[in-house]
N, C-alpha and C. Protein backbone atom coordinates (compact mmCIF):
# COMPACT_ATOMS: atom_id res chain seq x y z
N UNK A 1 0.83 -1.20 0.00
CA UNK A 1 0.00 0.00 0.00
C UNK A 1 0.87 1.25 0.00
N UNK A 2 1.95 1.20 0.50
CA UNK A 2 3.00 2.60 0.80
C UNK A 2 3.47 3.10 -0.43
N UNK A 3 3.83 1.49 -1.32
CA UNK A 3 4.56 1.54 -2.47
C UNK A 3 3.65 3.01 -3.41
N UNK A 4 2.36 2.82 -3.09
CA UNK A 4 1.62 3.62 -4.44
C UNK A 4 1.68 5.02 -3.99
N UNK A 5 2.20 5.10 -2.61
CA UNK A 5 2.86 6.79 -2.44
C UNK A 5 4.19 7.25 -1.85
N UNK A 6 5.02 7.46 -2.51
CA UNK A 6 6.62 7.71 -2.21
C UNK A 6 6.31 8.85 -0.71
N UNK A 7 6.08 7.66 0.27
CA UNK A 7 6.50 8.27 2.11
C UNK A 7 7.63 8.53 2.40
N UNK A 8 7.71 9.62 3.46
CA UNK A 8 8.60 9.59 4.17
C UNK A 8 8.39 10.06 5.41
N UNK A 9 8.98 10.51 6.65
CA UNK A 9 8.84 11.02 7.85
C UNK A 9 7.67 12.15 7.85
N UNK A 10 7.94 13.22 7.10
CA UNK A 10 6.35 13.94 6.88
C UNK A 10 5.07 13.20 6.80
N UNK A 11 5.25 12.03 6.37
CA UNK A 11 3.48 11.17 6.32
C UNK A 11 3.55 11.01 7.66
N UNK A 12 4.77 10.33 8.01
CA UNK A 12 4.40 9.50 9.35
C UNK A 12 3.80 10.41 10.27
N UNK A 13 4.70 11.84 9.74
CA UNK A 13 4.33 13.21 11.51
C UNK A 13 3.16 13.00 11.12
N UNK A 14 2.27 13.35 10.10
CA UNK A 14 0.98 13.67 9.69
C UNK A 14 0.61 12.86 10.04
N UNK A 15 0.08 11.80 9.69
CA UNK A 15 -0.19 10.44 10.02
C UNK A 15 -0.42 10.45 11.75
N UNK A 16 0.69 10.56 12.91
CA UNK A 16 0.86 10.05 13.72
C UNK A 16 -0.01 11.29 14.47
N UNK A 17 0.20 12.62 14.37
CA UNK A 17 -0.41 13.71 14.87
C UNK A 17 -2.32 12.77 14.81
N UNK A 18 -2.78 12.78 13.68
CA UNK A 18 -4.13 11.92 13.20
C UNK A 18 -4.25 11.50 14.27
N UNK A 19 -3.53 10.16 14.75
CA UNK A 19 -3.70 9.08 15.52
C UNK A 19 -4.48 9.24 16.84
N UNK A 20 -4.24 10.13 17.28
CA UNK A 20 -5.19 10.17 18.24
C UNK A 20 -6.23 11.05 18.61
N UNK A 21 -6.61 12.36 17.48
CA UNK A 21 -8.16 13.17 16.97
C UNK A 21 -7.87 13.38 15.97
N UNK A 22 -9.19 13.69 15.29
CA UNK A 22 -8.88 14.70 14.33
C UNK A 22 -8.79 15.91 14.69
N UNK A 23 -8.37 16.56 13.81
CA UNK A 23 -7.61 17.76 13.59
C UNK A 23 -8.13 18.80 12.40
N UNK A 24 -8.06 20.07 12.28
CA UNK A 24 -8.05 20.73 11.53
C UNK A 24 -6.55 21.44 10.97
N UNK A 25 -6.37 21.12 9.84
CA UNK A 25 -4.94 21.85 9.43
C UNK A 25 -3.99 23.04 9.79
N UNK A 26 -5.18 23.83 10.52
CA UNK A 26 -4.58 24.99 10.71
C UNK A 26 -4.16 24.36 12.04
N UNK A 27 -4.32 23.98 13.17
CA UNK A 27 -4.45 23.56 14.69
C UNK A 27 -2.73 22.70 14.39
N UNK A 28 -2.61 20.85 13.21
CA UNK A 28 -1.67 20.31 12.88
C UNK A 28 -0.36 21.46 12.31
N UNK A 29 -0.87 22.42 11.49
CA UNK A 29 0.21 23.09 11.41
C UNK A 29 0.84 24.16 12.49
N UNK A 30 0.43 24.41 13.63
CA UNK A 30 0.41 25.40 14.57
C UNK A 30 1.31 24.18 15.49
N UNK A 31 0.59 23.55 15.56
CA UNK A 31 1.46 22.35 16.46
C UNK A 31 3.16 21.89 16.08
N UNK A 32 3.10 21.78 14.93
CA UNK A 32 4.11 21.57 14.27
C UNK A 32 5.16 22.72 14.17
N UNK A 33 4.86 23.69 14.40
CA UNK A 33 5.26 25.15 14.03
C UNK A 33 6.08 25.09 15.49
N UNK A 34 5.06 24.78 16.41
CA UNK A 34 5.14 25.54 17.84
C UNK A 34 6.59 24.26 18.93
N UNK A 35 6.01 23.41 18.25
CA UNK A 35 6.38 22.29 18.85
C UNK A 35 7.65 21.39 18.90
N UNK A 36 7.38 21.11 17.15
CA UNK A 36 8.30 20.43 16.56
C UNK A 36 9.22 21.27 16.00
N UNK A 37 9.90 22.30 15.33
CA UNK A 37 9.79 23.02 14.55
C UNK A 37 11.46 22.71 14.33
N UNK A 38 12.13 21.97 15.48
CA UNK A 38 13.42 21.71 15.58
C UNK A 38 13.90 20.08 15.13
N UNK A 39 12.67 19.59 14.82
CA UNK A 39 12.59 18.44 14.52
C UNK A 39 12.31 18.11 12.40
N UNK A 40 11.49 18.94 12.76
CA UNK A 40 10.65 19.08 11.12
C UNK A 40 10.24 20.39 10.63
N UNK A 41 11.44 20.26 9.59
CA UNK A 41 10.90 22.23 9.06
C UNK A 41 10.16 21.53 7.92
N UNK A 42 9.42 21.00 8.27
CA UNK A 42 7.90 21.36 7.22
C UNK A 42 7.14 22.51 7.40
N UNK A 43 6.97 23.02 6.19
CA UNK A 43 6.27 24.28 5.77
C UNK A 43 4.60 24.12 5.61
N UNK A 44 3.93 24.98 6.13
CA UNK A 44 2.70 25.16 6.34
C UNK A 44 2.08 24.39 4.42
N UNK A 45 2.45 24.96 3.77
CA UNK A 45 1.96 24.48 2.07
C UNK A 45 2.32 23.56 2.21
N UNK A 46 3.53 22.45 2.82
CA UNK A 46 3.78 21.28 2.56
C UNK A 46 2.92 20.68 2.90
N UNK A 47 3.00 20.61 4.40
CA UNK A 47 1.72 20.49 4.92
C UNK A 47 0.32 19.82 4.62
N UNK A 48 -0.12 21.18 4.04
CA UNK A 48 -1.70 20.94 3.08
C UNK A 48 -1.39 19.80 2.08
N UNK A 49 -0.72 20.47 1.63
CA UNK A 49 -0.43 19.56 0.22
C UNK A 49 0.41 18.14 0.65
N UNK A 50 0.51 17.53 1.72
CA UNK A 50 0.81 16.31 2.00
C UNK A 50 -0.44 15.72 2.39
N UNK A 51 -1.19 16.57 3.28
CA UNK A 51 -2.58 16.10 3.43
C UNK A 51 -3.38 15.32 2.46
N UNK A 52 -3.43 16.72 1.60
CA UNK A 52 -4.19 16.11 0.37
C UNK A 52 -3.70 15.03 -0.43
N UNK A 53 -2.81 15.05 -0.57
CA UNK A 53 -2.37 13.66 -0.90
C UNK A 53 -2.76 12.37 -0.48
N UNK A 54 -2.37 12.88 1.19
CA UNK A 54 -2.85 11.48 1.77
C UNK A 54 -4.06 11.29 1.88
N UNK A 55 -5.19 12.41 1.55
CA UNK A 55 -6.73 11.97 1.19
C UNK A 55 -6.68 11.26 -0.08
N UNK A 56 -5.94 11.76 -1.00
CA UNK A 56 -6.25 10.91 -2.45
C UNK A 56 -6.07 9.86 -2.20
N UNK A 57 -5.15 8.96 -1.58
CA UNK A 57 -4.22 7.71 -1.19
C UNK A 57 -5.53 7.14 -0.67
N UNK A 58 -6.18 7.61 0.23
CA UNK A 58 -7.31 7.25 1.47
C UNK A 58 -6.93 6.92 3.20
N UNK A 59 -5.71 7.62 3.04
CA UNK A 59 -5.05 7.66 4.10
C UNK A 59 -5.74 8.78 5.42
N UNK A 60 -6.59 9.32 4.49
CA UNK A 60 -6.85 10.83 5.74
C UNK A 60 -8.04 11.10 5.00
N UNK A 61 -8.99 11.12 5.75
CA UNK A 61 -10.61 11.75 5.31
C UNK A 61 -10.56 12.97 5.79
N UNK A 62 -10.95 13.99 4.85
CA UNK A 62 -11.20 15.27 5.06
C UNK A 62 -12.51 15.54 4.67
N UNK A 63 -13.26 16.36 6.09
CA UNK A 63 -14.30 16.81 6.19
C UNK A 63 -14.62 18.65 6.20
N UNK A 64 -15.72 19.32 6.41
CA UNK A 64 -15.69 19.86 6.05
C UNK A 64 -16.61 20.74 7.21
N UNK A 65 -16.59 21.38 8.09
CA UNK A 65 -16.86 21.79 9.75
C UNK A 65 -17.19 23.38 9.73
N UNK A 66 -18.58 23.44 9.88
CA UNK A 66 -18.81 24.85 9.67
C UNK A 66 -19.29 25.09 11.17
N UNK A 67 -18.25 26.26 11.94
CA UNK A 67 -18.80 26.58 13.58
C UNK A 67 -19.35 27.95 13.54
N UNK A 68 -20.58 28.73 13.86
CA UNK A 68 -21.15 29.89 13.78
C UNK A 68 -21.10 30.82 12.18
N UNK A 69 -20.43 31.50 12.90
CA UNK A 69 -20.43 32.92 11.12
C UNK A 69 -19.32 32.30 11.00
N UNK A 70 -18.19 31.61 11.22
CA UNK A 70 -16.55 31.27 10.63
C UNK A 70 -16.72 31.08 9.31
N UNK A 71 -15.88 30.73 8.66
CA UNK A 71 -15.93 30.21 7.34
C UNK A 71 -15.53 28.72 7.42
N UNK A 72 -16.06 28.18 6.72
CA UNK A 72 -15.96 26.64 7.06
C UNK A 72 -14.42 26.66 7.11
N UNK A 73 -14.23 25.00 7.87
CA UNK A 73 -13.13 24.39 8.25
C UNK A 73 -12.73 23.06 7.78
N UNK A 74 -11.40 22.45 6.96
CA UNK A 74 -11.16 21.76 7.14
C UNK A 74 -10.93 20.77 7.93
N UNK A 75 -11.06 19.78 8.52
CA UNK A 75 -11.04 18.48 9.31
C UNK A 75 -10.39 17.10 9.06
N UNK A 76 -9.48 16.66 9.83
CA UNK A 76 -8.74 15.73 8.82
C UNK A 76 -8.57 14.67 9.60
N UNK A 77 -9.10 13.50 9.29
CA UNK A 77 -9.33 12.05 10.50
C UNK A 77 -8.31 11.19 9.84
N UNK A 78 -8.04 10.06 10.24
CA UNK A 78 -6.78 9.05 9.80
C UNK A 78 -8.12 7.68 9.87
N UNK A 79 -7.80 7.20 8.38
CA UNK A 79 -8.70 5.84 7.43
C UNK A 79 -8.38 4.87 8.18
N UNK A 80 -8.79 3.78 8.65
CA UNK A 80 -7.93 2.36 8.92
C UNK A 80 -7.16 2.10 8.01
N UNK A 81 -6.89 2.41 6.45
CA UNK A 81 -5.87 2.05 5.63
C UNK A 81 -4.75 3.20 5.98
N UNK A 82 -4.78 4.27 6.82
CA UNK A 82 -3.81 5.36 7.01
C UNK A 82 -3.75 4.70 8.70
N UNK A 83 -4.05 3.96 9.77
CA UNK A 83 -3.61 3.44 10.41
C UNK A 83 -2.61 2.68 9.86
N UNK A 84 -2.93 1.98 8.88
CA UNK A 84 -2.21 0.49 8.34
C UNK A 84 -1.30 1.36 8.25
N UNK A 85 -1.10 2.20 7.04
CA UNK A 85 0.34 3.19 6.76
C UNK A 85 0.90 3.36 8.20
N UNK A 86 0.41 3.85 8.88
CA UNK A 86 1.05 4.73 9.73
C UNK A 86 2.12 4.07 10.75
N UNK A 87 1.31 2.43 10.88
CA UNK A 87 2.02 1.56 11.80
C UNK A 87 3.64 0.74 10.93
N UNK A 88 2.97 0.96 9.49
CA UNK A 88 3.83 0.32 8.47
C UNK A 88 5.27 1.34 8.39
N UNK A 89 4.96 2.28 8.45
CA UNK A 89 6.02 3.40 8.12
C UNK A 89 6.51 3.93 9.49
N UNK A 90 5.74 4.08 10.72
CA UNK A 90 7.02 3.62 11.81
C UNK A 90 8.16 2.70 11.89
N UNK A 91 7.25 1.48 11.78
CA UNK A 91 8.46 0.22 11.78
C UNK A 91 9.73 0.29 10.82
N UNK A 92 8.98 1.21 9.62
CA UNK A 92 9.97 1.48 8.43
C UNK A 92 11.26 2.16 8.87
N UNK A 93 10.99 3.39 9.79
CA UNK A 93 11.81 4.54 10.01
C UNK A 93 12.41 4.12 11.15
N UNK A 94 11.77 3.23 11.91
CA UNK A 94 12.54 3.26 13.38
C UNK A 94 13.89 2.33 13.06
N UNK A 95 14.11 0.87 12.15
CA UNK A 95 14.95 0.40 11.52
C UNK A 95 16.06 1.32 10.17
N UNK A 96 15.48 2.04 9.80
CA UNK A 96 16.24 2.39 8.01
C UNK A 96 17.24 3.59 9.22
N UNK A 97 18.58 2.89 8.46
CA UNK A 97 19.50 3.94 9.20
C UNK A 97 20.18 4.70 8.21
N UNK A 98 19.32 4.53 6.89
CA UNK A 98 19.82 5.39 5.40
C UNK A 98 19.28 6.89 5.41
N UNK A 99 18.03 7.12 6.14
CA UNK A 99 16.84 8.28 6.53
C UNK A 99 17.95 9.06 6.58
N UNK A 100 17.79 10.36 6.72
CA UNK A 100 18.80 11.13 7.91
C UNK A 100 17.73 11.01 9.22
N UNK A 101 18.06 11.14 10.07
CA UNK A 101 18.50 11.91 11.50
C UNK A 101 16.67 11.74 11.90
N UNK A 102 16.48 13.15 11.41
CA UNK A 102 14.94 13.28 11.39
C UNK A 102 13.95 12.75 11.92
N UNK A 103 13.76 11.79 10.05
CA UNK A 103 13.18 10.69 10.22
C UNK A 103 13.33 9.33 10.56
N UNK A 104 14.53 9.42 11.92
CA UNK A 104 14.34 8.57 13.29
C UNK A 104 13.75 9.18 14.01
N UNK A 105 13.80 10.56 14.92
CA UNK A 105 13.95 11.16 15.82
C UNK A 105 11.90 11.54 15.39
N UNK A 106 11.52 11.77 14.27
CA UNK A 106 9.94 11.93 13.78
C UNK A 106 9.23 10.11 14.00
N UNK A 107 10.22 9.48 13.69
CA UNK A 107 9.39 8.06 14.03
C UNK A 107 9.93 7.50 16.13
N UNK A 108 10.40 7.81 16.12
CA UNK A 108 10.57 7.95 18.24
C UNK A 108 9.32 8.49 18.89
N UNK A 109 9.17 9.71 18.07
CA UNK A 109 7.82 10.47 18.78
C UNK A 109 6.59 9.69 19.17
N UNK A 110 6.49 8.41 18.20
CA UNK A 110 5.66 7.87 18.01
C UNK A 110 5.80 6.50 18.32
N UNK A 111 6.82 5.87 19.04
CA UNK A 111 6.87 4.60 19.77
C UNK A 111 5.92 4.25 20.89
N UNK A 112 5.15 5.16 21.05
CA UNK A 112 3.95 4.64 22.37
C UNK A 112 2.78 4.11 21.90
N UNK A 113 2.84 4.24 20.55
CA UNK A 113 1.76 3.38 19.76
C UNK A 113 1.96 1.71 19.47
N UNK A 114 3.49 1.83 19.43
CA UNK A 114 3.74 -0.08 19.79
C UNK A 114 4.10 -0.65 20.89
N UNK A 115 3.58 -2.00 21.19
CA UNK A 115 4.11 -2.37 22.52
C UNK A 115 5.42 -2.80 22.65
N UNK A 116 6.00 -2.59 23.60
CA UNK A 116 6.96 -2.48 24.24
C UNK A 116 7.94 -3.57 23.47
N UNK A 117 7.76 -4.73 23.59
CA UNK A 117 8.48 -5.52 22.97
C UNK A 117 8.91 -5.26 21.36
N UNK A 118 8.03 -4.76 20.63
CA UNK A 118 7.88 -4.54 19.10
C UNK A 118 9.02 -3.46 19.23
N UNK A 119 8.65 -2.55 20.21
CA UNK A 119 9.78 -1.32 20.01
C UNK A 119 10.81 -1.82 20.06
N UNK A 120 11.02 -2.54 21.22
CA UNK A 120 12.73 -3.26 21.96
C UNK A 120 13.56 -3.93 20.75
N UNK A 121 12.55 -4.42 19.62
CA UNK A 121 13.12 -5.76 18.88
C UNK A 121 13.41 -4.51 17.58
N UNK A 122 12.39 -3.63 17.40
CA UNK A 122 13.18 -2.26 16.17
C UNK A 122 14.54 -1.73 16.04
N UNK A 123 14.45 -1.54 17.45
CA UNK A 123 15.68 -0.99 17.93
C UNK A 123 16.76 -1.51 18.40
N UNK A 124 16.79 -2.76 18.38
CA UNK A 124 18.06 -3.51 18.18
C UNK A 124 18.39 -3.58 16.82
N UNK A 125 17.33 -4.10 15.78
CA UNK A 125 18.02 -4.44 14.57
C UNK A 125 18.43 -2.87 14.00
N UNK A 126 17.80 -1.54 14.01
CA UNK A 126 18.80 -0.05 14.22
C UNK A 126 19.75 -0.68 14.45
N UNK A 127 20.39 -0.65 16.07
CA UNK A 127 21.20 -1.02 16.64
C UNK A 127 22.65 -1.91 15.50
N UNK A 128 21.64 -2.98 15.04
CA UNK A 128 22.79 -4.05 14.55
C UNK A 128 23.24 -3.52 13.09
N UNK A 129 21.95 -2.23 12.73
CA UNK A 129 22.40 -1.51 11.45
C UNK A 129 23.42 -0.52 11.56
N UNK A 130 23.33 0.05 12.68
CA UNK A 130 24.00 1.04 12.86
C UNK A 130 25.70 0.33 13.08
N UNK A 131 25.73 -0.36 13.67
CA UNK A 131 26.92 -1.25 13.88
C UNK A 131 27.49 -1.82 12.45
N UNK A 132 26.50 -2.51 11.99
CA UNK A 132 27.01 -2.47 10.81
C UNK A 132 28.08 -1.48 9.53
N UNK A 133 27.05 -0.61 9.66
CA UNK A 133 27.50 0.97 8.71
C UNK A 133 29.11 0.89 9.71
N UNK A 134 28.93 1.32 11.05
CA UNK A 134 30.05 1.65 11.28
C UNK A 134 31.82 0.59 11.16
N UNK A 135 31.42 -0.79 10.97
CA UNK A 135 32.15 -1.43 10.95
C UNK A 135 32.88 -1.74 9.48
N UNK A 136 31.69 -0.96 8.22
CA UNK A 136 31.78 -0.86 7.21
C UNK A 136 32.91 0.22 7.04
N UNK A 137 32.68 1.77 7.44
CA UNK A 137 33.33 2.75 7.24
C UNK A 137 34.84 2.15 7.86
N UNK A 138 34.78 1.45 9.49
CA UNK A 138 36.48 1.46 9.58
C UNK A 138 37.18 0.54 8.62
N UNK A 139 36.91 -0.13 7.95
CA UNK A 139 37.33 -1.41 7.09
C UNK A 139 37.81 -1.03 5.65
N UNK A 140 37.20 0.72 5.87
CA UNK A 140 37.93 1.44 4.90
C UNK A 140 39.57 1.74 4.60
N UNK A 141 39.91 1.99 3.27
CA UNK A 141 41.27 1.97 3.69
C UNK A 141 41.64 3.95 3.81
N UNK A 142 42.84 4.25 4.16
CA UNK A 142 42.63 5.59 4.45
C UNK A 142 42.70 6.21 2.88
N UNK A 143 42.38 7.74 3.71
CA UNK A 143 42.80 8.80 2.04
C UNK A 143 44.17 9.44 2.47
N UNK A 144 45.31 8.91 1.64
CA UNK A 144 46.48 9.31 1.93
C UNK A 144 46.59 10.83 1.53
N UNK A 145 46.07 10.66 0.36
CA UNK A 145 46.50 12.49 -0.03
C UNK A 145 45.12 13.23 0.26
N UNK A 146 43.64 13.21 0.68
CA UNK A 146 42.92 13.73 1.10
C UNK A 146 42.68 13.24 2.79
N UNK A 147 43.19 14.13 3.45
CA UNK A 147 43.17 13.76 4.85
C UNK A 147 41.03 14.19 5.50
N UNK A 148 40.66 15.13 4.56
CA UNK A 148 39.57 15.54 4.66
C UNK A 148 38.80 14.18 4.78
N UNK A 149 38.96 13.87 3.55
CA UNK A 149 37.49 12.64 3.77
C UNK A 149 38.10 11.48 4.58
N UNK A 150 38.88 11.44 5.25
CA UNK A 150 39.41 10.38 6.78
C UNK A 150 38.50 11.49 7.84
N UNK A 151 38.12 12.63 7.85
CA UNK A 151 37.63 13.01 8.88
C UNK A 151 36.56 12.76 8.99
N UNK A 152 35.92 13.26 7.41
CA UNK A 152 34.39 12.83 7.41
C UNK A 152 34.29 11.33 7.69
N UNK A 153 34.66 10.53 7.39
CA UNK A 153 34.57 8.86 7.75
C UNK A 153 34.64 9.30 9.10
N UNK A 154 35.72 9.30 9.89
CA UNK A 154 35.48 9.49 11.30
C UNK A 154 34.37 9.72 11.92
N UNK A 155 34.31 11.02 11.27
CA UNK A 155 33.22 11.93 12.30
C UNK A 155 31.53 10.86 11.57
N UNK A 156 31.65 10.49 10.74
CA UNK A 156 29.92 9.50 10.55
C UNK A 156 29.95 7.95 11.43
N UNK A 157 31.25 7.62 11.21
CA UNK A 157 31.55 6.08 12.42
C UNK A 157 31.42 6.98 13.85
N UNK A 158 31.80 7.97 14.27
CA UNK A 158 31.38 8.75 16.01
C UNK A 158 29.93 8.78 15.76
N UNK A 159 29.57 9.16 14.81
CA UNK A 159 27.74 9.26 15.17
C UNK A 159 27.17 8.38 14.87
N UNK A 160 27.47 7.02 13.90
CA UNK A 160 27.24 5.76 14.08
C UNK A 160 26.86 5.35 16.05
N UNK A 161 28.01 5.26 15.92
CA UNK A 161 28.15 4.56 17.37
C UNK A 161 27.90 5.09 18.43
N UNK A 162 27.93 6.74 18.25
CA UNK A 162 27.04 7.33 19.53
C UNK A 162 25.24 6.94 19.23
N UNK A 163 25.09 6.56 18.05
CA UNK A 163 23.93 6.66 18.19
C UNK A 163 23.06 5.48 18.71
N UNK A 164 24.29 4.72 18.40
CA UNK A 164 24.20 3.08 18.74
C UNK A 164 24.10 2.72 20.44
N UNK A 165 24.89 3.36 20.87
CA UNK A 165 25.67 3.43 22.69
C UNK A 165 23.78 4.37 22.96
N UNK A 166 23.57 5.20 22.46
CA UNK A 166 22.54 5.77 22.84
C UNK A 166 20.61 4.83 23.10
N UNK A 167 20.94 4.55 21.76
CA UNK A 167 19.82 3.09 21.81
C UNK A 167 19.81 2.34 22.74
N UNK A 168 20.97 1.88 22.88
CA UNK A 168 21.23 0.89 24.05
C UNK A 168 20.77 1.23 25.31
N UNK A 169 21.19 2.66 25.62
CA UNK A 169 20.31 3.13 27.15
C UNK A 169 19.04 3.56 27.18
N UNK A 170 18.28 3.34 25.76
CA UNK A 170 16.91 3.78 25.73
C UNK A 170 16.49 2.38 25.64
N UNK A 171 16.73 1.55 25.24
CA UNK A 171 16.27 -0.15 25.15
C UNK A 171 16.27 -0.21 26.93
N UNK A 172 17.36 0.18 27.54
CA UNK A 172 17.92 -0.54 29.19
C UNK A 172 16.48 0.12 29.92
N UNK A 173 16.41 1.67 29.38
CA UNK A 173 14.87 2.45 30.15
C UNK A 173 13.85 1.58 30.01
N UNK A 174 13.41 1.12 28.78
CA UNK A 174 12.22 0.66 28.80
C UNK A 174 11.72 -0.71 29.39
């Protein structure tokens, strides 16, 4: 089902914000603005226009909420097939250690929606990815005449493995 819309961490925020009311766009983007804003510079137009998308998909029913003299309001609920997404594309993000940064730290937000064990077992195989990548980069051989890209290798095997050492004490919390 994901395949027929190129996702990424923006569905999931959208998506996961859904999960527990609906919402009106202006309220999801205010939240996002106010909240996240250090997490996800999504832009208010992205936004909409991810929405709508994910109504075409059938991921998100949008309704249409008229309160007193206002001018009507958008309303935006999450489909059982945008549950299905939503649970599908966590599991996606909490493992893929290709994402940047982000979209880990946008799929974390949202680990209280799986139980405990499901999370524990994500985040090891992270874990065994992240280990991986890094065992990949030292196995490199050096750059004799570019000392630069020996740093950059460095400095992505340190955030490999801090990120790895870090998992580990969030697996030990839970």
């Amino acid at each position: 089902m994901l395949e027929a819309l190129a996702v990424d961490e923006r569905h999931l925020l959208l998506l996961g914000l859904l999960m527990a009311q609906s919402q009106h766009g202006y309220s999801i983007n205010e939240f996002i603005e106010k909240n996240l804003g250090r997490v996800s510079g999504m832009k208010r137009a992205t936004a909409y226009a991810l929405l709508e998308k994910l109504e075409h998909r059938g991921f998100v029913r949008m309704d249409t909420e008229t309160v007193g003299n206002y001018p009507p309001r958008k309303v935006y609920s999450i489909t059982p097939a945008g549950r299905e997404a939503f649970f599908s594309l966590l599991e996606e993000l909490l493992v893929d250690t290709d994402n940047g940064g982000s979209a880990a730290e946008i799929a974390l937000m949202f680990v209280d929606w799986l139980d405990r064990e499901r999370v524990v077992a994500l985040l090891r195989e992270r874990i065994e990815r992240l280990e991986g990548a890094a065992a990949q980069l030292r196995a490199m051989p050096s750059h004799k005449d570019s000392s630069g890209v020996d740093y950059a290798v460095q400095r992505r095997i340190i955030l490999l493995e801090a990120e790895a050492d870090w998992l580990k004490q969030l697996i030990r919390q839970l």
